[in-house]
Protein backbone atom coordinates (compact mmCIF):
# COMPACT_ATOMS: atom_id res chain seq x y z
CA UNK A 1 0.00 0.00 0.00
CA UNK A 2 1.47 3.30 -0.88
CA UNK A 3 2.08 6.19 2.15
CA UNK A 4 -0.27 8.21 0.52
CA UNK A 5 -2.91 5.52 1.19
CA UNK A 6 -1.67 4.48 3.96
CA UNK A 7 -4.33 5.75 6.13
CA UNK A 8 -7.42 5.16 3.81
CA UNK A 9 -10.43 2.59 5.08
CA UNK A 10 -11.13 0.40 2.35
CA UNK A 11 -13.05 -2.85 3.93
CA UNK A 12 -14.31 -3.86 0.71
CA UNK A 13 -10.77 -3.93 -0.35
CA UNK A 14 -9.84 -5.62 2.66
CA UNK A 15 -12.93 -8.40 1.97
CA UNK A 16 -11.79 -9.54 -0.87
CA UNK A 17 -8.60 -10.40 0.63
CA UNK A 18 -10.74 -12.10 4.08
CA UNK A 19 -14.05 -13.88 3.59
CA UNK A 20 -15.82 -15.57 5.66
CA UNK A 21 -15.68 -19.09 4.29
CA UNK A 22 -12.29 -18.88 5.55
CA UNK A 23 -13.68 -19.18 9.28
CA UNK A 24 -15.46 -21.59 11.53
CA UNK A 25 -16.07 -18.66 13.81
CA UNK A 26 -17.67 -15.48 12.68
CA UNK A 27 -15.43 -13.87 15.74
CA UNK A 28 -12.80 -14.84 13.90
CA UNK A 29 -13.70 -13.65 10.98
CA UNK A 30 -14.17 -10.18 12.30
CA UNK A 31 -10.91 -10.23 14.29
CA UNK A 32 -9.08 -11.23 11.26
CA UNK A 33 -10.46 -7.95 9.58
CA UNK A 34 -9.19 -5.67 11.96
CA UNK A 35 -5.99 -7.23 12.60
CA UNK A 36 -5.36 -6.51 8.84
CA UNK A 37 -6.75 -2.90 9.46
CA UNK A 38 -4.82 -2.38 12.38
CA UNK A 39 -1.66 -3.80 9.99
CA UNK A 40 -2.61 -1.16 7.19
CA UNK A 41 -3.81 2.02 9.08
CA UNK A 42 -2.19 4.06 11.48
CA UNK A 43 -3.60 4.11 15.32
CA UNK A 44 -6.62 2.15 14.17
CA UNK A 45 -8.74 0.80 16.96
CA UNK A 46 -11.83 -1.21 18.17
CA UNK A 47 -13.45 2.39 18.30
CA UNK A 48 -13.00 3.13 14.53
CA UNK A 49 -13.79 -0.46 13.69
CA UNK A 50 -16.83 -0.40 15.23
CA UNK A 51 -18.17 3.39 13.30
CA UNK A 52 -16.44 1.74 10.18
CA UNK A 53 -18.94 -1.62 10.10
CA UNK A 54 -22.00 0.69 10.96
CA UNK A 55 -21.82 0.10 15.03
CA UNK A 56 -21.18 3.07 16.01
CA UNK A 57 -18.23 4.98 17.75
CA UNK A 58 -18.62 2.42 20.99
CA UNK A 59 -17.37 -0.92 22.66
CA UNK A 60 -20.55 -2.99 20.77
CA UNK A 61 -18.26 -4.51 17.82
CA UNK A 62 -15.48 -5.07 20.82
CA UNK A 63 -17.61 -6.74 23.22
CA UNK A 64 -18.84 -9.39 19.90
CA UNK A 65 -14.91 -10.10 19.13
CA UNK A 66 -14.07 -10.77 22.69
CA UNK A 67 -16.89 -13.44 23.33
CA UNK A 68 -19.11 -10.81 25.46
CA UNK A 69 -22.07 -10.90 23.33
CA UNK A 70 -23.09 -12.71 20.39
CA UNK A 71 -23.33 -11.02 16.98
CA UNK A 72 -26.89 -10.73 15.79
CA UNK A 73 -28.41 -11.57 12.45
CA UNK A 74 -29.44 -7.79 12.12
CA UNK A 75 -25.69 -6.73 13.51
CA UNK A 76 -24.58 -9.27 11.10
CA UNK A 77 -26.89 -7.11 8.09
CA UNK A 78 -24.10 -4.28 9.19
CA UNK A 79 -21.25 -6.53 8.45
CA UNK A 80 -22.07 -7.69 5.22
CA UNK A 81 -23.08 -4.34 3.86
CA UNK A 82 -19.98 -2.75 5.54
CA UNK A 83 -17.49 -5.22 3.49
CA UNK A 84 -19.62 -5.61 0.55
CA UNK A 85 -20.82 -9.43 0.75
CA UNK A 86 -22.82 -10.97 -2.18
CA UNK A 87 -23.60 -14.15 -3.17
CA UNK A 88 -21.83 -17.35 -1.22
CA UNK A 89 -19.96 -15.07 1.03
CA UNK A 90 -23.00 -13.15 2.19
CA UNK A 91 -24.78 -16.50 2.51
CA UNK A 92 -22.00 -17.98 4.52
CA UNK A 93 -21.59 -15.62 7.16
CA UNK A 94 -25.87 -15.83 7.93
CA UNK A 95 -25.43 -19.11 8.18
CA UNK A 96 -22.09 -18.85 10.45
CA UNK A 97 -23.75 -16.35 12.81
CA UNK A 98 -26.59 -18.99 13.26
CA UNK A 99 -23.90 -21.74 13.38
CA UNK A 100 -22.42 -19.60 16.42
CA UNK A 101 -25.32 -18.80 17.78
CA UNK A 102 -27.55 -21.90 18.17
CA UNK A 103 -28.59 -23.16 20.93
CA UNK A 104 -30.31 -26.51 20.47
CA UNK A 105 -28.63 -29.27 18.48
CA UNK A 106 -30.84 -29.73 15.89
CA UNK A 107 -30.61 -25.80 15.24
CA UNK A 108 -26.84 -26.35 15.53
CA UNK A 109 -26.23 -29.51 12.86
CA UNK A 110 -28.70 -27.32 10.50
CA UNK A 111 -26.20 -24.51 10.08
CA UNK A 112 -23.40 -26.80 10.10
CA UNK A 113 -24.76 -28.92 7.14
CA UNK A 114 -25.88 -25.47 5.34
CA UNK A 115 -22.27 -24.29 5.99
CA UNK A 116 -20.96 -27.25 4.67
CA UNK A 117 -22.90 -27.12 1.49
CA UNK A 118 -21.85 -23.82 0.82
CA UNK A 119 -18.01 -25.05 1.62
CA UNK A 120 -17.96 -27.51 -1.09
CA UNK A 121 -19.52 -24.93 -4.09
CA UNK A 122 -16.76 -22.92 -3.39
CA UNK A 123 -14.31 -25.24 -3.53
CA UNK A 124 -12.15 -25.45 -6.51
CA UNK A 125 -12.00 -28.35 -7.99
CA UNK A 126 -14.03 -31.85 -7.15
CA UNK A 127 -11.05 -33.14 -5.23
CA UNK A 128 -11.46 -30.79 -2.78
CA UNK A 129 -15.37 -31.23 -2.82
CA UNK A 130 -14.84 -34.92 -2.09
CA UNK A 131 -12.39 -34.59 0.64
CA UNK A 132 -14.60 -32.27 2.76
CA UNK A 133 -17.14 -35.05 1.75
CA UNK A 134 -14.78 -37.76 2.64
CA UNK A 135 -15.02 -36.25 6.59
CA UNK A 136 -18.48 -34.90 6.43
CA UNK A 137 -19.43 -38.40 7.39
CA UNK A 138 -18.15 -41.16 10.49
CA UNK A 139 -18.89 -44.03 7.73
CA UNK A 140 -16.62 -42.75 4.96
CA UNK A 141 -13.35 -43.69 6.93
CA UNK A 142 -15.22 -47.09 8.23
CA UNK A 143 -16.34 -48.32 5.07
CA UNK A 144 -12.37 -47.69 4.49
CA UNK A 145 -11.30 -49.52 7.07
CA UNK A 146 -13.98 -52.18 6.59
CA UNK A 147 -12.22 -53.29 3.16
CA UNK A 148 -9.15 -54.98 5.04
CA UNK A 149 -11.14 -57.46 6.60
CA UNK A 150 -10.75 -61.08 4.77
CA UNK A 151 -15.01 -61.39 5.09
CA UNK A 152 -15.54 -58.27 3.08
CA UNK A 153 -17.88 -58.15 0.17
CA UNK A 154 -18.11 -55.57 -2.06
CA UNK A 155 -22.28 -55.41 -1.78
CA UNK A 156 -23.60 -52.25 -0.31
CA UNK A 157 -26.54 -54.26 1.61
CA UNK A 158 -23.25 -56.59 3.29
CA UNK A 159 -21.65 -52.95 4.21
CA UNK A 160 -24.90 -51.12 5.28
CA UNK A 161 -25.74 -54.24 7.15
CA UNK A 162 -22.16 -54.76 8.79
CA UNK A 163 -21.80 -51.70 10.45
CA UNK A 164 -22.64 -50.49 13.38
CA UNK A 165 -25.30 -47.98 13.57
CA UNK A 166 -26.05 -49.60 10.15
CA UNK A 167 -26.58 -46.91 7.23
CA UNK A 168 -28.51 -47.52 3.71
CA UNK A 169 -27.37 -49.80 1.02
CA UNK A 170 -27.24 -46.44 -0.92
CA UNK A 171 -25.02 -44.40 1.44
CA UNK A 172 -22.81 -47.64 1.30
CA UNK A 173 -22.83 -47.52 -2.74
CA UNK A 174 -22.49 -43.94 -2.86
CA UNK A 175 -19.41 -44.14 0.03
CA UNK A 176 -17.50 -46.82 -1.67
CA UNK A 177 -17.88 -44.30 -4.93
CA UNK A 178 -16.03 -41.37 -3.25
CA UNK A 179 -13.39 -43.80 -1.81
CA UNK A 180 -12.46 -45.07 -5.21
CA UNK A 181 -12.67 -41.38 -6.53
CA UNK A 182 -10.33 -39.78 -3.86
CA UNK A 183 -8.04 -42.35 -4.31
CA UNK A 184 -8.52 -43.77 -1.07
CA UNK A 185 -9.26 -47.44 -2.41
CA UNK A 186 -9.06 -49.52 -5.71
CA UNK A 187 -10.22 -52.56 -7.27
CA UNK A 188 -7.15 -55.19 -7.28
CA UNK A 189 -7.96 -57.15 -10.45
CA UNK A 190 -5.92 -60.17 -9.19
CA UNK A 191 -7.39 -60.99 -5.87
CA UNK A 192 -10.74 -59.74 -7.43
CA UNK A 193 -11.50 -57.28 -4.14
CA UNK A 194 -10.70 -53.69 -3.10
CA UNK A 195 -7.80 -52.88 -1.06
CA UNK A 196 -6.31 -49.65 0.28
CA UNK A 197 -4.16 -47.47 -2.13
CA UNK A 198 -2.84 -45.01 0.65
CA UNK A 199 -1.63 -46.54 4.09
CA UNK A 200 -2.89 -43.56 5.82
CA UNK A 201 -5.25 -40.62 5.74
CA UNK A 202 -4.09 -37.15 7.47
CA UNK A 203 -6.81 -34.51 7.90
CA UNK A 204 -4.01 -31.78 7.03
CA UNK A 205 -5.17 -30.49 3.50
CA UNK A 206 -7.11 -26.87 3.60
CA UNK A 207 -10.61 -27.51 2.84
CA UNK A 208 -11.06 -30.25 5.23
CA UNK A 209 -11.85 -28.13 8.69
CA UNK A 210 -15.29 -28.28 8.03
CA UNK A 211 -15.95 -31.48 7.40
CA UNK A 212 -14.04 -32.33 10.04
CA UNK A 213 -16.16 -30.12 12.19
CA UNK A 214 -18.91 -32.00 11.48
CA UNK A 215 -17.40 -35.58 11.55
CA UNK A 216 -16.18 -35.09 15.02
CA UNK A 217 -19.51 -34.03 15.99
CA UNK A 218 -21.41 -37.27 15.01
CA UNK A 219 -18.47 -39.57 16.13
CA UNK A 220 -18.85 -38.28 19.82
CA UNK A 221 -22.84 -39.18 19.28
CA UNK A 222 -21.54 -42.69 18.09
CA UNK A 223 -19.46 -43.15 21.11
CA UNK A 224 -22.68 -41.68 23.41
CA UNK A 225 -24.26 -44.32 22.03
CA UNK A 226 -21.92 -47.10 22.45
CA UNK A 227 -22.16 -46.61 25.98
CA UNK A 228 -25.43 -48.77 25.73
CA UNK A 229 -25.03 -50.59 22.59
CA UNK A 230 -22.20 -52.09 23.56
CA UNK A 231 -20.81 -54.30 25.95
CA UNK A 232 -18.75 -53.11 28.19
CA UNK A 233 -15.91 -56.11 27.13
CA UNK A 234 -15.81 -54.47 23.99
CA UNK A 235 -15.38 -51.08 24.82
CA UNK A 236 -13.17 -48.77 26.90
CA UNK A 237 -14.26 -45.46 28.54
CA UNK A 238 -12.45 -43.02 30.54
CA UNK A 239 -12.26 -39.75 31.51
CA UNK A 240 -10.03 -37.30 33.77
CA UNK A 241 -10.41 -33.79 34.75
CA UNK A 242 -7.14 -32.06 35.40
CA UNK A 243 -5.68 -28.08 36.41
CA UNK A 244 -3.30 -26.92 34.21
CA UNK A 245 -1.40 -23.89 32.99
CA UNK A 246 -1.80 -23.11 29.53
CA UNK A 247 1.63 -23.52 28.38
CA UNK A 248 1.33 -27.08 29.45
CA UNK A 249 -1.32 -27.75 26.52
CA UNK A 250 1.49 -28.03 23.88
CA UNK A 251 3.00 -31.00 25.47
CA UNK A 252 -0.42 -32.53 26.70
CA UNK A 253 -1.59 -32.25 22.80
CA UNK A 254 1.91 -33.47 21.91
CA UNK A 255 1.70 -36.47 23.83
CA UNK A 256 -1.60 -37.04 22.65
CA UNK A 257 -1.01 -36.91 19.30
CA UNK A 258 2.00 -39.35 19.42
CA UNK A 259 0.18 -42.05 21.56
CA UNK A 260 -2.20 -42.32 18.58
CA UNK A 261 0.13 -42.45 16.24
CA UNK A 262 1.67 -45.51 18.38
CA UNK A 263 -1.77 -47.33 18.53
CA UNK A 264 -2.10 -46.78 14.68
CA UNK A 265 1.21 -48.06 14.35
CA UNK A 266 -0.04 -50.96 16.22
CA UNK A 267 -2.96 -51.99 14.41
CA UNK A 268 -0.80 -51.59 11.35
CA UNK A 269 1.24 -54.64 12.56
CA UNK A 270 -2.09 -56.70 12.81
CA UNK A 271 -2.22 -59.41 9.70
CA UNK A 272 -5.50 -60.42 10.63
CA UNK A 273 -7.68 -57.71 11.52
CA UNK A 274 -11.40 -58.72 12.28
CA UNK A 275 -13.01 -55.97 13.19
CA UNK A 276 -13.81 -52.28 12.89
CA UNK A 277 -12.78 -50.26 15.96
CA UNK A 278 -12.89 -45.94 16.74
CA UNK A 279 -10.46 -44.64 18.91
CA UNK A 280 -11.28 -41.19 20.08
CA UNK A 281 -9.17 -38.39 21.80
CA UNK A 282 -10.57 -34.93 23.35
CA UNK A 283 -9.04 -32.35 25.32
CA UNK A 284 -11.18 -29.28 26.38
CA UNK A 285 -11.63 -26.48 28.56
CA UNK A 286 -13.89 -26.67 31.32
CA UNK A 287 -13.30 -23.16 32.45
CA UNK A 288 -12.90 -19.69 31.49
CA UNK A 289 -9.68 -19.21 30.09
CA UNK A 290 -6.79 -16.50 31.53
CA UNK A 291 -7.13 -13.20 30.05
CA UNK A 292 -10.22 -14.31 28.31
CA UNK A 293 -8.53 -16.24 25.31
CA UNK A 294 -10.41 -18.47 23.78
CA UNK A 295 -13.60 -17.21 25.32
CA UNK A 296 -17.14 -16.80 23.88
């Protein structure tokens, strides 16, 4: 930006650079817009961010960012006319603000699903579609995992049938589709079955936060429900609550992350696998957090 411009609000410049689709949070969202403000303009503050989005010259817009108070589908009106939203975008952030906003589940997995349809027609290419497909669903990665065992068969009623909740032949057919199309399995023409084509799937690529979003969010109501649909010699519960200091999380996450990496590692080993198992990890805060990071 050049010094003579160096001071000049431009947020429709600045939203073409940060969109909303690029946020699970609409907080987020807005903080990322005034940290590249702040970046651009000098001694710009929540004050002039606020009277710049149409909130006035107060602490409203402030109080939103920090987790105080929720942003409105009216405030939210200001927003999108304030950075010049159309289309997707302006779609996206209504449905993000009732995403962040809802308070009963149902309410909650509506906006999710709406986000994640909007997600995958912006996404650039049907790769990217089909991964945020890929973890839009707990079966997907099953049904993947499911194709190692020696009593496979490649019939959508054996799949639907096998697992457990059981789905529809259909979402079985239409699952073992997207598998093949990602890449993720293929048909071996000499042992006349499907096998794995890549050892391991990592949730790192771009597009996938959403649909991860929204796959962790119906495995925790699988493992709710294994509590009673399952006997207790097949499963394994446990839980700990713990004080911490936040600097500790790094190495907590750390060591999480490398314990399942040595029970994948495990299972790798295995030459005669003969059934389908989910391992799940969560670490969350129970309380406010210091200085009110991470707070809504």
């Amino acid at each position: 930006m050049s010094q003579e411009n160096s001071n000049t609000l431009d947020l429709k410049e600045v939203g073409k650079r940060v969109m909303p689709s690029d946020f699970l949070d609409y907080r987020l969202y807005l903080i990322a817009i005034y940290e590249q403000l702040k970046a651009e303009l000098d001694g710009f503050n929540y004050r002039k961010f606020g009277e710049a989005m149409g909130f006035g010259f107060g602490t409203l817009l402030h109080q939103i960012c920090q987790g105080y108070r929720p942003l409105s589908q009216k405030s939210g009106q200001r927003v999108i006319k304030a950075m010049g939203l159309q289309g997707i975008q302006k779609e996206y952030l209504t449905s993000l603000i009732s995403y962040g906003n809802a308070k009963k589940t149902k309410d909650h997995e509506a906006a999710l699903e709406k986000l994640m349809a909007l997600k995958r027609s912006l996404s650039p290419s049907v790769l990217d579609r089909d991964m945020i497909a890929y973890f839009s669903q707990w079966f997907h990665p099953a049904i993947r995992e499911l194709v190692i065992l020696e009593e496979f068969q490649n019939d959508p009623n054996w799949i639907a049938d096998y697992l457990r909740p059981k789905i529809s032949a259909e979402q079985a057919k239409e699952s073992m589709e997207l598998l093949e199309r990602i890449g993720y399995i293929t048909f071996d023409r000499n042992t006349k079955r499907f096998i794995q084509s890549t050892p391991r799937i990592s949730s790192g690529h771009e597009v996938e936060g959403l649909g991860l979003l929204n796959y962790h969010h119906k495995i925790l109501d699988l493992a709710k429900a294994a509590l009673s649909d399952s006997e207790s010699s097949e499963r394994d519960f446990g839980a700990v609550t713990i004080g911490i200091n936040p600097e500790l999380l790094p190495k907590i996450k750390d060591r999480l992350h490398k314990f399942q990496v040595e029970i994948v590692d495990l299972a790798d080993k295995e030459s005669d696998p003969q059934s389908i198992y989910q391992l799940n990890l969560q670490l969350f805060p129970m309380t406010k957090q210091p200085n009110g990071q991470g707070n809504k």
